[in-house]
C-alpha atoms as a PDB file:
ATOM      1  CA  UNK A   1       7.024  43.765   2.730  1.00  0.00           C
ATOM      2  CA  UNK A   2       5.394  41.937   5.573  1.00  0.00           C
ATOM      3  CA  UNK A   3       6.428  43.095   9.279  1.00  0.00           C
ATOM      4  CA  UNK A   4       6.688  41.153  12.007  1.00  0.00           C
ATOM      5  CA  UNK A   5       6.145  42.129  16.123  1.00  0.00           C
ATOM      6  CA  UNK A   6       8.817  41.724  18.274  1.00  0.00           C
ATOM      7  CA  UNK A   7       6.269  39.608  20.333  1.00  0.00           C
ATOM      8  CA  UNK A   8       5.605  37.671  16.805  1.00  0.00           C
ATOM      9  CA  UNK A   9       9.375  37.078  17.105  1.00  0.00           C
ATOM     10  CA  UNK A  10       9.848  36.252  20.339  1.00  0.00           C
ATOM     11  CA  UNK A  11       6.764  33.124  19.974  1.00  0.00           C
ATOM     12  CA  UNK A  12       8.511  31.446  17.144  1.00  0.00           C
ATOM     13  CA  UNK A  13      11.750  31.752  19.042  1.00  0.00           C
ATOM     14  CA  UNK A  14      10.245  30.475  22.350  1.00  0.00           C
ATOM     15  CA  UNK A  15       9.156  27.393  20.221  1.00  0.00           C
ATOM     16  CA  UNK A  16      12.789  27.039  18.930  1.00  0.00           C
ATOM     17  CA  UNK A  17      14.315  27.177  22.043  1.00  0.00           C
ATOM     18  CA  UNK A  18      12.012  24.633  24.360  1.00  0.00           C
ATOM     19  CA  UNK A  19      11.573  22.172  21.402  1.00  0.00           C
ATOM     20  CA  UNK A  20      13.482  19.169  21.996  1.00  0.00           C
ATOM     21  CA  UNK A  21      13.537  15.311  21.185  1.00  0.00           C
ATOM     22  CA  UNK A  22      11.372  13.805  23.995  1.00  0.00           C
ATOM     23  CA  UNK A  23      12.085  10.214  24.707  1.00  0.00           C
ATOM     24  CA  UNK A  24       9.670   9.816  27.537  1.00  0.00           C
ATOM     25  CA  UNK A  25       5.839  10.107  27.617  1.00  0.00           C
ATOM     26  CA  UNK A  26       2.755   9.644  29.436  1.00  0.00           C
ATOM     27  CA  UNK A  27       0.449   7.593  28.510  1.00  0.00           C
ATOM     28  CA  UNK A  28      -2.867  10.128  28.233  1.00  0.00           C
ATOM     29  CA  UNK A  29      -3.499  10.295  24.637  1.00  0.00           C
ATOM     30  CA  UNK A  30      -4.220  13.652  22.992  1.00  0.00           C
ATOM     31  CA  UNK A  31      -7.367  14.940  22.178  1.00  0.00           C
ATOM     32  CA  UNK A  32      -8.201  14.241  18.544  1.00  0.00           C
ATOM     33  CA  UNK A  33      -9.225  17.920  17.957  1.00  0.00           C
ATOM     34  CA  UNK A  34      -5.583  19.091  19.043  1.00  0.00           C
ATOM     35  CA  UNK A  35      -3.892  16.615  16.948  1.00  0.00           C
ATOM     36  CA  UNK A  36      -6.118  17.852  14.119  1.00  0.00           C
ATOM     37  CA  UNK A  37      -5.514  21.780  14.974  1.00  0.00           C
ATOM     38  CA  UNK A  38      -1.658  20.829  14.965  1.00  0.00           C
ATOM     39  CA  UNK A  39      -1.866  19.330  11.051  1.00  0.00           C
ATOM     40  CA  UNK A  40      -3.575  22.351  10.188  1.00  0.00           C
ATOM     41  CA  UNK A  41      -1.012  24.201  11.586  1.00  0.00           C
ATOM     42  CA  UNK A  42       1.914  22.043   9.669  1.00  0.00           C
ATOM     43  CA  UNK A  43      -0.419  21.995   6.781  1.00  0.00           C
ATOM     44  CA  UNK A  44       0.802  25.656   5.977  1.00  0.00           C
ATOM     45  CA  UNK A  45       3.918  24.762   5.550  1.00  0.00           C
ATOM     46  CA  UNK A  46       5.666  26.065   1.927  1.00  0.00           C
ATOM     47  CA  UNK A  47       6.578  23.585  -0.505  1.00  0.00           C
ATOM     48  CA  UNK A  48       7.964  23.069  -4.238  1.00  0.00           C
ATOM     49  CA  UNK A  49       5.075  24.682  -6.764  1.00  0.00           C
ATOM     50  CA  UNK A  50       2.893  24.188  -4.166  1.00  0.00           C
ATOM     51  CA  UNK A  51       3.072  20.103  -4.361  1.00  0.00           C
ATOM     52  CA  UNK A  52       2.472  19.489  -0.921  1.00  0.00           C
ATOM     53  CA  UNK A  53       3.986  15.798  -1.306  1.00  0.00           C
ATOM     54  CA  UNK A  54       3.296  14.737   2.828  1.00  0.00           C
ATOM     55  CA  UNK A  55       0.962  11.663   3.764  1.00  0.00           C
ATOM     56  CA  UNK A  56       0.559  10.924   7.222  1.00  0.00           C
ATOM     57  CA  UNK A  57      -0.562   8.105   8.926  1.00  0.00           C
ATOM     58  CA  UNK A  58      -1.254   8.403  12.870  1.00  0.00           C
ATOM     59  CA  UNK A  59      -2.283   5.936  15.135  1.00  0.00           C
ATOM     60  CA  UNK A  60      -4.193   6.175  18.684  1.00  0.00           C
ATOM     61  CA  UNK A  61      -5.262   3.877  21.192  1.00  0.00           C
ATOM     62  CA  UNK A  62      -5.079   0.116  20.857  1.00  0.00           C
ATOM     63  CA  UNK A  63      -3.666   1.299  17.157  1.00  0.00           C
ATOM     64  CA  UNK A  64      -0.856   2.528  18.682  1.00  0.00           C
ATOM     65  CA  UNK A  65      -0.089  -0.321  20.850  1.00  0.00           C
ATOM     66  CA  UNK A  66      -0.389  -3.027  18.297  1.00  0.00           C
ATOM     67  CA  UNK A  67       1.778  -1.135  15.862  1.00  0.00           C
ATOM     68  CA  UNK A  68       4.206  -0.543  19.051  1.00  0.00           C
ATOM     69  CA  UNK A  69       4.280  -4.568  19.210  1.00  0.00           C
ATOM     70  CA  UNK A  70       4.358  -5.697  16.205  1.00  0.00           C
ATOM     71  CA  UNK A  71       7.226  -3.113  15.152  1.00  0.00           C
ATOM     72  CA  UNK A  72       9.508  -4.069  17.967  1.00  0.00           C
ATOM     73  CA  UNK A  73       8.777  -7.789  17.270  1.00  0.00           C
ATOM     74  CA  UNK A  74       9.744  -6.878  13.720  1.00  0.00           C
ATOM     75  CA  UNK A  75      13.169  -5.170  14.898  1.00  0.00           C
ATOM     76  CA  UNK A  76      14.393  -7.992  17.607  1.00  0.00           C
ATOM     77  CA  UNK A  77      13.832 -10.480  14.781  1.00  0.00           C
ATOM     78  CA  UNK A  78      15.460  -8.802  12.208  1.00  0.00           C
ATOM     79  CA  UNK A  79      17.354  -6.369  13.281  1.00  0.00           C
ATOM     80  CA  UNK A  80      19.080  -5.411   9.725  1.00  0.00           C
ATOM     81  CA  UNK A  81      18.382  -2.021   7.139  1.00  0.00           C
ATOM     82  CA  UNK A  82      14.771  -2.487   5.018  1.00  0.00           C
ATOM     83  CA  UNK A  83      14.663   1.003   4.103  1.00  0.00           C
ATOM     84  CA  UNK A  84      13.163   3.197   1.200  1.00  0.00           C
ATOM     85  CA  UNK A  85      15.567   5.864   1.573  1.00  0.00           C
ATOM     86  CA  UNK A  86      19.182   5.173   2.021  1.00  0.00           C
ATOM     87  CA  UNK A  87      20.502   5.611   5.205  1.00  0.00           C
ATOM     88  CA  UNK A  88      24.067   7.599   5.479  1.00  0.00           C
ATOM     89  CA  UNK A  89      26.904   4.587   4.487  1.00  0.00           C
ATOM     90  CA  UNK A  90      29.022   5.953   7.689  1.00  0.00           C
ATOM     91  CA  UNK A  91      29.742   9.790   9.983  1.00  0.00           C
ATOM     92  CA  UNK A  92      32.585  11.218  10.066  1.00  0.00           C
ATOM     93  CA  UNK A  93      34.381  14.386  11.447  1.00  0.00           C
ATOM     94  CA  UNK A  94      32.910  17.100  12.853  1.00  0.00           C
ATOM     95  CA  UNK A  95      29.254  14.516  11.922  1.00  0.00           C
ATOM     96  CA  UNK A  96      30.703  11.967  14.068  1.00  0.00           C
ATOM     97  CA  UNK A  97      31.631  13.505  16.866  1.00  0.00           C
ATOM     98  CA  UNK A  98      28.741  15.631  16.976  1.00  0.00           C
ATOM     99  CA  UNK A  99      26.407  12.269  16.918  1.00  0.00           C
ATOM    100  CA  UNK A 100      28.784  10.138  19.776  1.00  0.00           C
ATOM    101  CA  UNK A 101      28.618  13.635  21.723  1.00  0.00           C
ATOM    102  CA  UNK A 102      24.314  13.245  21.514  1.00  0.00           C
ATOM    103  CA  UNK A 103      24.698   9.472  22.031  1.00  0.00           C
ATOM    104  CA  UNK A 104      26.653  10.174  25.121  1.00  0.00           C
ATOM    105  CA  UNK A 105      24.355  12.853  26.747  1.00  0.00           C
ATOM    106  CA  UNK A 106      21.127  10.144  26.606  1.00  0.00           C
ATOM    107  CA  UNK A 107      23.415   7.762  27.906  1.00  0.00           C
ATOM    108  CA  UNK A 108      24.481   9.606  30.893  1.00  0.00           C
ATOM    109  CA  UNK A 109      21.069  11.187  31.935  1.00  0.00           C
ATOM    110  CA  UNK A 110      20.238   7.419  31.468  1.00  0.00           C
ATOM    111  CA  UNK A 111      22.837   5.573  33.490  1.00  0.00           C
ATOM    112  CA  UNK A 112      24.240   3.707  30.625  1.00  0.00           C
ATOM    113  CA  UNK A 113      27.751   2.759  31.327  1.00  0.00           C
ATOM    114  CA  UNK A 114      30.503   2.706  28.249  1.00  0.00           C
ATOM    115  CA  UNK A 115      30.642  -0.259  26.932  1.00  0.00           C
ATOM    116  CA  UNK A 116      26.844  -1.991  28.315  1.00  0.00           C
ATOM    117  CA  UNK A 117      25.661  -3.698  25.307  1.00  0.00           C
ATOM    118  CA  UNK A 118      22.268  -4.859  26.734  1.00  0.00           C
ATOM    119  CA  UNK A 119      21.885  -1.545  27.782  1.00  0.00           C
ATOM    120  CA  UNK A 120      22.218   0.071  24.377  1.00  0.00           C
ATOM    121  CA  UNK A 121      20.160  -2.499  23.141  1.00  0.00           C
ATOM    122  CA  UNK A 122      17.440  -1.900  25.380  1.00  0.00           C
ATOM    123  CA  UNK A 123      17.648   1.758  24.834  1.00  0.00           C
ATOM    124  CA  UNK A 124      17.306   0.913  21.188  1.00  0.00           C
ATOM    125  CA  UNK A 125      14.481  -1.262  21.462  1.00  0.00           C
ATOM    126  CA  UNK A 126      12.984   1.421  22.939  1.00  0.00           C
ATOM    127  CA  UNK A 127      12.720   3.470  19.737  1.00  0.00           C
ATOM    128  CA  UNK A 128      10.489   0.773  18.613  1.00  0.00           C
ATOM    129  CA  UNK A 129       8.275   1.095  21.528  1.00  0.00           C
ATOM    130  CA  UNK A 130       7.973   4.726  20.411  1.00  0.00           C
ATOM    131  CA  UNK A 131       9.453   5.391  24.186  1.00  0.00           C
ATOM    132  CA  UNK A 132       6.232   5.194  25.507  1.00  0.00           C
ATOM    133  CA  UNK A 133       4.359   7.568  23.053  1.00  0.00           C
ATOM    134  CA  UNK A 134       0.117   7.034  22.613  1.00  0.00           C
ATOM    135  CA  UNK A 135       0.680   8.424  18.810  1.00  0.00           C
ATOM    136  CA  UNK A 136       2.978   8.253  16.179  1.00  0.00           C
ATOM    137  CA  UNK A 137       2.533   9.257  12.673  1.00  0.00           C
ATOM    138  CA  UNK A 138       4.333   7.569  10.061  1.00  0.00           C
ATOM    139  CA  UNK A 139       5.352  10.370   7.161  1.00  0.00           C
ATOM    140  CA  UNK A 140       5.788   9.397   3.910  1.00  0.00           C
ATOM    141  CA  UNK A 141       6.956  10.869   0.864  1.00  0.00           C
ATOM    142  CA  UNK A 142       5.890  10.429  -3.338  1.00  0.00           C
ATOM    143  CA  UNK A 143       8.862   8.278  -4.708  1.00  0.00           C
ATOM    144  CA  UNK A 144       8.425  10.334  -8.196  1.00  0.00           C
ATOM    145  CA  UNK A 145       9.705  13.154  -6.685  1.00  0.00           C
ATOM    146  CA  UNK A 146      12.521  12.058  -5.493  1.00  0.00           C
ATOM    147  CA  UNK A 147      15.154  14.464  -2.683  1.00  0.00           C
ATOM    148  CA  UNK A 148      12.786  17.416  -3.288  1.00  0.00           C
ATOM    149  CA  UNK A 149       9.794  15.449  -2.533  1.00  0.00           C
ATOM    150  CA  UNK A 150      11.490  14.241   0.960  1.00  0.00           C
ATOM    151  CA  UNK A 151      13.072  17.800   1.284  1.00  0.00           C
ATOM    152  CA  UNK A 152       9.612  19.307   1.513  1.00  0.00           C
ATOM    153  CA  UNK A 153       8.267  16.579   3.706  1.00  0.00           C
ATOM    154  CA  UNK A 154      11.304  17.683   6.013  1.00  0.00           C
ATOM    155  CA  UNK A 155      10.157  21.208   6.176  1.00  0.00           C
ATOM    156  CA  UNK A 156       6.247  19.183   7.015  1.00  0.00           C
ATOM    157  CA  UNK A 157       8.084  18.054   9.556  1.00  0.00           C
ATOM    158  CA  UNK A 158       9.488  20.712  11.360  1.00  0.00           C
ATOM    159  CA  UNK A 159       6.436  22.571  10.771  1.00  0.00           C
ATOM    160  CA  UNK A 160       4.531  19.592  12.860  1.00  0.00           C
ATOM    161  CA  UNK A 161       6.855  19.399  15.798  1.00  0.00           C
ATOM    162  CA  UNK A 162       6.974  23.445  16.561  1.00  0.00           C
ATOM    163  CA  UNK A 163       2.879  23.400  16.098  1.00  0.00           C
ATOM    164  CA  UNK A 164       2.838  20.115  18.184  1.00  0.00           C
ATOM    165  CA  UNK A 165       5.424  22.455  21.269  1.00  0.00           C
ATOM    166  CA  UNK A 166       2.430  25.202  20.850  1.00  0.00           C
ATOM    167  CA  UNK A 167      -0.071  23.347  22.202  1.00  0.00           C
ATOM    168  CA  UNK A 168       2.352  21.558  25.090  1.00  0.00           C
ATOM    169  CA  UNK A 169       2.749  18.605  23.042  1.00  0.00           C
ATOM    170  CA  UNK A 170       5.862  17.530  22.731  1.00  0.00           C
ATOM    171  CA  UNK A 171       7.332  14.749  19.987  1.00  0.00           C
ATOM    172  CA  UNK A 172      10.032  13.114  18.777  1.00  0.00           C
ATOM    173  CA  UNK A 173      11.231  12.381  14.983  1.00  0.00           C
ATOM    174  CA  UNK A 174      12.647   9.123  14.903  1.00  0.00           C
ATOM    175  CA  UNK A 175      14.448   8.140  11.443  1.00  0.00           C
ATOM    176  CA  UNK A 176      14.643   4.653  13.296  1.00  0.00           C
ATOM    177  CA  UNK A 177      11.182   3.056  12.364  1.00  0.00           C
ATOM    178  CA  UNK A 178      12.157   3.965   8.985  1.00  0.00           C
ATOM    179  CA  UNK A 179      14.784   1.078   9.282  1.00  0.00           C
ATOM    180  CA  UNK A 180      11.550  -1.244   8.697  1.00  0.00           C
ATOM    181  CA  UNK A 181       9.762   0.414   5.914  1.00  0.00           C
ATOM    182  CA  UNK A 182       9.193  -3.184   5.017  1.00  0.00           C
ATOM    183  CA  UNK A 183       7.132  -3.996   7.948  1.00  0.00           C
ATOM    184  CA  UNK A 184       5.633  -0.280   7.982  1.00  0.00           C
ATOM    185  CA  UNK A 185       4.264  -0.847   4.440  1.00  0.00           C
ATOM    186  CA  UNK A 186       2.677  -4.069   4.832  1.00  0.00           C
ATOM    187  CA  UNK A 187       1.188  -2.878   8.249  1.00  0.00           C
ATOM    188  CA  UNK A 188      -0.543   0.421   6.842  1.00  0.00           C
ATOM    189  CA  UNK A 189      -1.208  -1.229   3.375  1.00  0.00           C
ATOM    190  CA  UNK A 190       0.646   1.745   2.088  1.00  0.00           C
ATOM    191  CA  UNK A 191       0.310   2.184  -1.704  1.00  0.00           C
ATOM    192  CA  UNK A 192       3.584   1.168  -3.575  1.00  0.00           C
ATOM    193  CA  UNK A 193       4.410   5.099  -5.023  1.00  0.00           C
ATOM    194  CA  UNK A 194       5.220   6.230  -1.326  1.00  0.00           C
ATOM    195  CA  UNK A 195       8.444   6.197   0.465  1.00  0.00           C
ATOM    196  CA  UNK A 196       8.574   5.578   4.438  1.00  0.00           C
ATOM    197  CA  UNK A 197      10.443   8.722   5.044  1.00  0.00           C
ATOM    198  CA  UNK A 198      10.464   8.483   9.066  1.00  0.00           C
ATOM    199  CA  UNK A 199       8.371   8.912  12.008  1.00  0.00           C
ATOM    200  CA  UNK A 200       7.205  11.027  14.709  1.00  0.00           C
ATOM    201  CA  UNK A 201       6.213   9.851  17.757  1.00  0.00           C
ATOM    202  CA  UNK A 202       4.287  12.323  20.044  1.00  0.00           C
ATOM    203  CA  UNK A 203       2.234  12.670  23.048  1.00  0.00           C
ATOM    204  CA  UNK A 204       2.428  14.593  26.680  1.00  0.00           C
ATOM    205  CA  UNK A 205       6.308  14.694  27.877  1.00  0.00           C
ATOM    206  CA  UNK A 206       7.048  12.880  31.222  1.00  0.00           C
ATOM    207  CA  UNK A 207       9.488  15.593  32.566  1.00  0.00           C
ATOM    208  CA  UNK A 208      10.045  12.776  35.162  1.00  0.00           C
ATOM    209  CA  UNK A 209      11.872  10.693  32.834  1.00  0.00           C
ATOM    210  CA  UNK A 210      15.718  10.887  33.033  1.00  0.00           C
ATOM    211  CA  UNK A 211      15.911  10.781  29.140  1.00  0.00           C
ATOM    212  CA  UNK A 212      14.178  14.474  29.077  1.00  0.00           C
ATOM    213  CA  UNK A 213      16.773  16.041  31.632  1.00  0.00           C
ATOM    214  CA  UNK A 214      19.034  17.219  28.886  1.00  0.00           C
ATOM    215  CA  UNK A 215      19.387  19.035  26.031  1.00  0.00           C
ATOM    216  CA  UNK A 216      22.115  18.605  22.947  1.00  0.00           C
ATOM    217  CA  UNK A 217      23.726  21.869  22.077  1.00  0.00           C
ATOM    218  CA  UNK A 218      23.464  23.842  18.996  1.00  0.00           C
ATOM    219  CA  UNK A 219      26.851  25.320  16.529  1.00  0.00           C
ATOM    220  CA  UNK A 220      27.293  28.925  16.616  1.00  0.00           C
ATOM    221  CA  UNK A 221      25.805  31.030  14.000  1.00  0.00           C
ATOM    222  CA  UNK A 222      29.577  31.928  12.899  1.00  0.00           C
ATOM    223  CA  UNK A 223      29.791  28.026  12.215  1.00  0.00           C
ATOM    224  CA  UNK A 224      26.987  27.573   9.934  1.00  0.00           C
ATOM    225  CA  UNK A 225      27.010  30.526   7.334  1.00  0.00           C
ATOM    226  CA  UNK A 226      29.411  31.721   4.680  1.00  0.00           C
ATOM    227  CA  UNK A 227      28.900  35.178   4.153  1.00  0.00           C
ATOM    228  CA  UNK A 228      29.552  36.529   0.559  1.00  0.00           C
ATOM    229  CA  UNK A 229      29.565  40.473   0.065  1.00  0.00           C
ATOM    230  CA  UNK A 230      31.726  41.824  -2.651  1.00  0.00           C
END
């Protein structure tokens, strides 16, 4: 049985804890080596018989701003679902409440006043605009293997943004820009077997932005188990 240091411990937890959605960046682009030192990191992670079912596509420099156009062209003109996995039909309960509680919190930090449509819809937009990001990488997932397939691209995922916090990078995963898979498919020439799963847009935080002043709280531990013991 493997052991593990209480400093081992306390890194993974540090990552945990100061990971959060950033929705403000500066523009300086990351060095290509750290961007390829944080795949390898995310490349580790575990997956079903060892399929390893992640693709990812990242862009830099002018690559970034022409997809950055082009997508939020794409959105304002058509604002409607194209997506390759379904997106939830509606929230409700404790779901809802939780996601008008987070919608509320970048609102505030933001200025947004209840009930400011062109607000919101400039604060949308700007998921489009990959809120000022110089990378994002599109993930996408093998459509023959179905929930497991994205599953395991999920646990890519999280393996990418605690790598990305390690080396001071901080990201965002945006289910949004799946909302045009359509337009992301055509743009990347993406072979017709792969789902747009979501994407991740990352880059050095601007702590001066009012959007990274918060953070959305977490349930208790009490809330999210069921213990069974006899």
């Amino acid at each position: 049985m493997t052991t593990h240091s209480t400093t081992q411990s306390s890194i993974l937890a540090d990552l945990m804890y100061r990971r959060w959605s950033c929705r403000g960046f500066l523009s300086e682009p990351v060095p290509r080596d750290v961007i390829d030192q944080i795949i390898d990191i995310a490349r580790r992670t575990p997956s079903w018989c060892n399929t390893q079912p992640w693709h990812l596509h990242v862009t830099s420099g002018p690559a970034t701003d022409k997809f950055r156009t082009s997508l939020a062209d794409s959105w304002a003109g058509d604002p409607r679902l194209h997506t390759d996995f379904e997106f939830p039909a509606s929230y409700e309960g404790d779901y809802l409440e939780r996601r008008r509680a987070s919608g509320w919190q970048l609102y505030e930090a933001l200025g947004v006043e209840r009930g400011d449509r062109a607000a919101s819809a400039r604060e949308m937009l700007r998921n489009f605009e990959f809120f000022g990001a110089p990378h994002v990488a599109i993930v996408t997932a093998p459509a023959s293997l179905g929930v497991y397939g994205a599953v395991d691209c999920g646990l890519f995922v999280q393996s990418f943004l605690l790598a990305a916090q390690s080396y001071g990078v901080a990201a965002v995963p945006q289910a949004a820009l799946a909302s045009h898979s359509h337009f992301i498919r055509e743009h990347f020439d993406l072979p017709s077997d792969r789902k747009v799963l979501l994407g991740i847009s990352f880059g050095y935080p601007d702590m001066d932005h009012p959007a990274n002043s918060y953070r959305t709280p977490r349930r208790a531990v009490e809330d999210v188990v069921t213990w069974t013991e006899a």
